[in-house]
Protein backbone atom coordinates (compact mmCIF):
# COMPACT_ATOMS: atom_id res chain seq x y z
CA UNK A 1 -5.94 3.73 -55.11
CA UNK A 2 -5.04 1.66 -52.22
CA UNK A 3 -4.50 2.30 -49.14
CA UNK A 4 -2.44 0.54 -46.27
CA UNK A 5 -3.06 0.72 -42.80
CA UNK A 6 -0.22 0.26 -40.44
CA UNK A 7 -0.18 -0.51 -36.76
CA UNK A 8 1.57 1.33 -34.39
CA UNK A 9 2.83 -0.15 -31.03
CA UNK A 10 3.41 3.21 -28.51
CA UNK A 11 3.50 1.42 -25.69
CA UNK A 12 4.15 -2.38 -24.83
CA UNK A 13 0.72 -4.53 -24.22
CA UNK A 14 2.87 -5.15 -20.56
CA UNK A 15 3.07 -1.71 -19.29
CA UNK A 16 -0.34 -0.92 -20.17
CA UNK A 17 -1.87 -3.62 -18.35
CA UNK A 18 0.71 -2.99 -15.28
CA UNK A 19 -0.39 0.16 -15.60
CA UNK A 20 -4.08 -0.57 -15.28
CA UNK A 21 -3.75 -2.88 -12.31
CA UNK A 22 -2.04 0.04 -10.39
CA UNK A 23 -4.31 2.16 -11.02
CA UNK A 24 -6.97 -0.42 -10.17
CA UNK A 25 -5.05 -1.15 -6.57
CA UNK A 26 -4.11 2.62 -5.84
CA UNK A 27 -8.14 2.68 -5.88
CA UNK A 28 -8.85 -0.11 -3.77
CA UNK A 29 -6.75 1.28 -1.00
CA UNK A 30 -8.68 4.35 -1.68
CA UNK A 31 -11.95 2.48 -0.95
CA UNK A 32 -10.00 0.65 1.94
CA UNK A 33 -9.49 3.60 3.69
CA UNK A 34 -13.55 4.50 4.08
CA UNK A 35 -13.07 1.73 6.64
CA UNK A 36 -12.34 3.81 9.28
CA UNK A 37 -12.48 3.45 13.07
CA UNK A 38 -11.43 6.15 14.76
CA UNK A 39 -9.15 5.30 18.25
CA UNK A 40 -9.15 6.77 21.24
CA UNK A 41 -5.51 6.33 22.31
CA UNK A 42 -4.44 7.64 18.60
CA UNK A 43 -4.41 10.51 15.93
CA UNK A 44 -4.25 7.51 13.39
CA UNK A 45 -7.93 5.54 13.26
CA UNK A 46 -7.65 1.75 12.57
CA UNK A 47 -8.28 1.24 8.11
CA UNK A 48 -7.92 -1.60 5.86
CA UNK A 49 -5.42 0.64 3.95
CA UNK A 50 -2.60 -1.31 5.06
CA UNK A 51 -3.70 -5.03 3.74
CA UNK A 52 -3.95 -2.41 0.15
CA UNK A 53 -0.66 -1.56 0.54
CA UNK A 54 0.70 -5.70 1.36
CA UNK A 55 -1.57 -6.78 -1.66
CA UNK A 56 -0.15 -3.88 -4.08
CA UNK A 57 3.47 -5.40 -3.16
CA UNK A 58 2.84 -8.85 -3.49
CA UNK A 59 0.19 -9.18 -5.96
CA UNK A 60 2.22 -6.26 -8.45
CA UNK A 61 5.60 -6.53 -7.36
CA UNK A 62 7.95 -4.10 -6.12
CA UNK A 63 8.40 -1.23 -8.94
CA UNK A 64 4.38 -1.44 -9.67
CA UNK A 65 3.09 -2.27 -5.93
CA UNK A 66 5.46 1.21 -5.21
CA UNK A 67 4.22 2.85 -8.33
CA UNK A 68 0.55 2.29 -7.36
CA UNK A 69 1.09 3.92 -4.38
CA UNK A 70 2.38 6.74 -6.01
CA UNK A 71 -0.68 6.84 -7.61
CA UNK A 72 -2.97 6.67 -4.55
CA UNK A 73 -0.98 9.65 -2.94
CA UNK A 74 -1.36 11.73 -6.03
CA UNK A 75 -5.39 11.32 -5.75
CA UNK A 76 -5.28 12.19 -2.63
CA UNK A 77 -3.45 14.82 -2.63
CA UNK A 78 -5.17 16.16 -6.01
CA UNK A 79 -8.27 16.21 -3.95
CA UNK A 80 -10.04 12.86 -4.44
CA UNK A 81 -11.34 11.51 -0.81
CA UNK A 82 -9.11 8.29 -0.49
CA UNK A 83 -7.24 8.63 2.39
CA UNK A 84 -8.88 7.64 6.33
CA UNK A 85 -12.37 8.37 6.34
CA UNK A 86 -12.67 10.19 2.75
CA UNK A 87 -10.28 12.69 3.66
CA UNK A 88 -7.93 14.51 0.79
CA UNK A 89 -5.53 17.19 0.35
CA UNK A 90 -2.12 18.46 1.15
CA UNK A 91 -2.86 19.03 4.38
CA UNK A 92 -3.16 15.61 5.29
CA UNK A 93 0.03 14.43 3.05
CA UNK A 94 1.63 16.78 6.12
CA UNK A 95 0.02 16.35 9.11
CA UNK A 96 0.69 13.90 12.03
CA UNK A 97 -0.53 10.87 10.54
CA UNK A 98 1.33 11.50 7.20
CA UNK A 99 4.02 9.68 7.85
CA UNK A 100 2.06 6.72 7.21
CA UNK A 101 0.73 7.94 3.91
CA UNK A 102 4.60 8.15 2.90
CA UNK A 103 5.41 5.09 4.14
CA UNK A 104 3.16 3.23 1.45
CA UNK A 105 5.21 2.98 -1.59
CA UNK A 106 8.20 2.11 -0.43
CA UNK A 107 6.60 -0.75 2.40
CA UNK A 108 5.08 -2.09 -1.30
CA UNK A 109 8.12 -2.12 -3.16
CA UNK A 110 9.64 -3.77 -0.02
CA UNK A 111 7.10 -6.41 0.44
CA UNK A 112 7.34 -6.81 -3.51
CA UNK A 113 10.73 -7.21 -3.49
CA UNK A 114 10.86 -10.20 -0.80
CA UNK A 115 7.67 -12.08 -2.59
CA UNK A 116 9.18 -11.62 -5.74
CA UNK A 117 12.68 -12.08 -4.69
CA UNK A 118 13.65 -9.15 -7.03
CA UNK A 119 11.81 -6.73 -9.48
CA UNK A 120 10.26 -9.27 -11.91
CA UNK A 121 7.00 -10.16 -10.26
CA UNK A 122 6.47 -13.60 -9.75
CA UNK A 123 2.76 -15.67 -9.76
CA UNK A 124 2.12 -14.23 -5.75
CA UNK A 125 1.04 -18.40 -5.11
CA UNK A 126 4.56 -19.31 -5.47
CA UNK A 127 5.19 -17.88 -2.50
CA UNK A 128 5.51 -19.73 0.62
CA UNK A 129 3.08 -18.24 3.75
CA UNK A 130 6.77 -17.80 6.11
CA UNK A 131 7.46 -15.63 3.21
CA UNK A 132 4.76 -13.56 2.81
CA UNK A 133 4.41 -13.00 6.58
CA UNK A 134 8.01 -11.76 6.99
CA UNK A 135 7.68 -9.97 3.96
CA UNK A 136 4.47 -7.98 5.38
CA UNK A 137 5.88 -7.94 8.36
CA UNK A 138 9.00 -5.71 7.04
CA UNK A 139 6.32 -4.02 5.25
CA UNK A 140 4.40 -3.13 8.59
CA UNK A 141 7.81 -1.99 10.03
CA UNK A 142 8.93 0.32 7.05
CA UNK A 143 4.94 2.00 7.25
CA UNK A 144 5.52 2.09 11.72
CA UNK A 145 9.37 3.37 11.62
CA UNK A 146 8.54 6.37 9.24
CA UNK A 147 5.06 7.47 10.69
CA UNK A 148 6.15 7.68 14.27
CA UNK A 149 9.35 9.71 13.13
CA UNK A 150 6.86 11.89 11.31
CA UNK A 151 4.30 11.93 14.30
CA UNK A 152 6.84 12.56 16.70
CA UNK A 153 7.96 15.57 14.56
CA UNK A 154 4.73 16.94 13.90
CA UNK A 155 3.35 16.49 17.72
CA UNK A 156 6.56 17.14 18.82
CA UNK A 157 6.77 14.01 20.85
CA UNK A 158 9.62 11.19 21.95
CA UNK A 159 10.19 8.60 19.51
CA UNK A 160 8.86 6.69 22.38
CA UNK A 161 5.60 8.82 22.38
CA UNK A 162 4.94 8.79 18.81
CA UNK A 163 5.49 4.91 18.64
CA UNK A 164 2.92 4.20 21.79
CA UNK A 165 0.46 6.78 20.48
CA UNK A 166 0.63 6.00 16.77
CA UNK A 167 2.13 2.24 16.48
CA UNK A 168 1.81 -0.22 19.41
CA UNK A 169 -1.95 -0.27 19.98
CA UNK A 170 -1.98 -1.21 16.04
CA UNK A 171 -0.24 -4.64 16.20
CA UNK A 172 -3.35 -6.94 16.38
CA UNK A 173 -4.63 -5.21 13.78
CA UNK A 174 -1.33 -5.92 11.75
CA UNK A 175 -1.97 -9.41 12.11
CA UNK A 176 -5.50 -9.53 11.13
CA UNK A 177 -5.02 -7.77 7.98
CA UNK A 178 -1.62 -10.32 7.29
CA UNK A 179 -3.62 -13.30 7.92
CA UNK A 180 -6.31 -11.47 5.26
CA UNK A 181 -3.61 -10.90 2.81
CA UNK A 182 -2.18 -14.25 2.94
CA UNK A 183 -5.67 -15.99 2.50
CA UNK A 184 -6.69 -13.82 0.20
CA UNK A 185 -2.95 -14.87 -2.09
CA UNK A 186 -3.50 -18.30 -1.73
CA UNK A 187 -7.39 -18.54 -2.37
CA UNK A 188 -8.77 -19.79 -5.57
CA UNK A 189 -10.05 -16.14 -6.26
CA UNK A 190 -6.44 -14.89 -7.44
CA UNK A 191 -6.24 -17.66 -10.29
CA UNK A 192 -5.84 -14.89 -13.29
CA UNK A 193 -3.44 -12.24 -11.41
């Protein structure tokens, strides 16, 4: 008697390695946010989450950069330590600072969306360095306009306030982690993505 053996595709070999590198950046700005100095002048400490966030939109695009975010926010909240300083929980996803938790899938689907120029993702050395500045740069204000609504909420401050306590001191560090981002697209290291 013989028997035959059939293969059965369930899910396309695409989504499961799109999948995988989500899950794979939702991590790394896990690990990103253990680098974490806390400020004086701020409820928010200074991370490396945000240069997770620019490389999840530019190095996945906008609908997986976004998704791995999702992804990152659902640890966290599930109770895995990934957001500032190992911290996890609800409580954080609605606290003062949560705003900029929020913020993260929808700055990557933005930056995604202006690397890529749309929702199919693109080789991320394509694009130009003007372009991936301005598109981290939108990126940076999507993640400052909705925290310092939030913080202003939560602390019950000014927009003003919230945007001098929780945004304005931040800038320089902006930049450092956009001139990271950008070397770290158009280095040698990023051949296979």
């Amino acid at each position: 008697m013989a028997t035959r053996a059939e293969s059965v595709e369930l899910v396309e070999e695409g989504t499961v390695t799109n999948l995988a590198r989500a899950g794979l950046v939702a991590a790394l700005v896990g690990a990103f946010a253990y680098v974490a100095i806390p400020t004086p002048f701020s409820p928010a400490p200074v991370t490396l989450q945000v240069l997770g966030v620019f490389l999840a939109g530019i190095l996945l695009g906008p609908a997986w950069g976004g998704f791995s975010m999702v992804l990152y926010l659902s640890a966290g909240a599930l109770g895995a330590p990934v957001f500032a300083g190992g911290t996890a929980g609800l409580g954080v996803l609605v606290g003062e600072t949560a705003g900029y938790l929020w913020s993260y899938p929808i700055a990557a689907a933005v930056v995604g969306a202006i690397v890529h120029r749309g929702i199919e993702p693109r080789p991320p050395k394509e694009a130009s360095v003007a372009l991936l500045v301005g598109a981290m740069v939108a990126g940076v204000v999507v993640i400052y306009g909705i925290g310092t609504v939030v913080m202003a909420a939560v602390l019950g401050l000014t927009l003003v306030e919230a945007f001098l306590l929780g945004a304005a001191a931040f800038v320089p560090f902006e930049a450092a982690k956009i001139a990271a981002a950008v070397g770290i697209v158009h280095s040698d290291r990023l051949a296979a993505v």
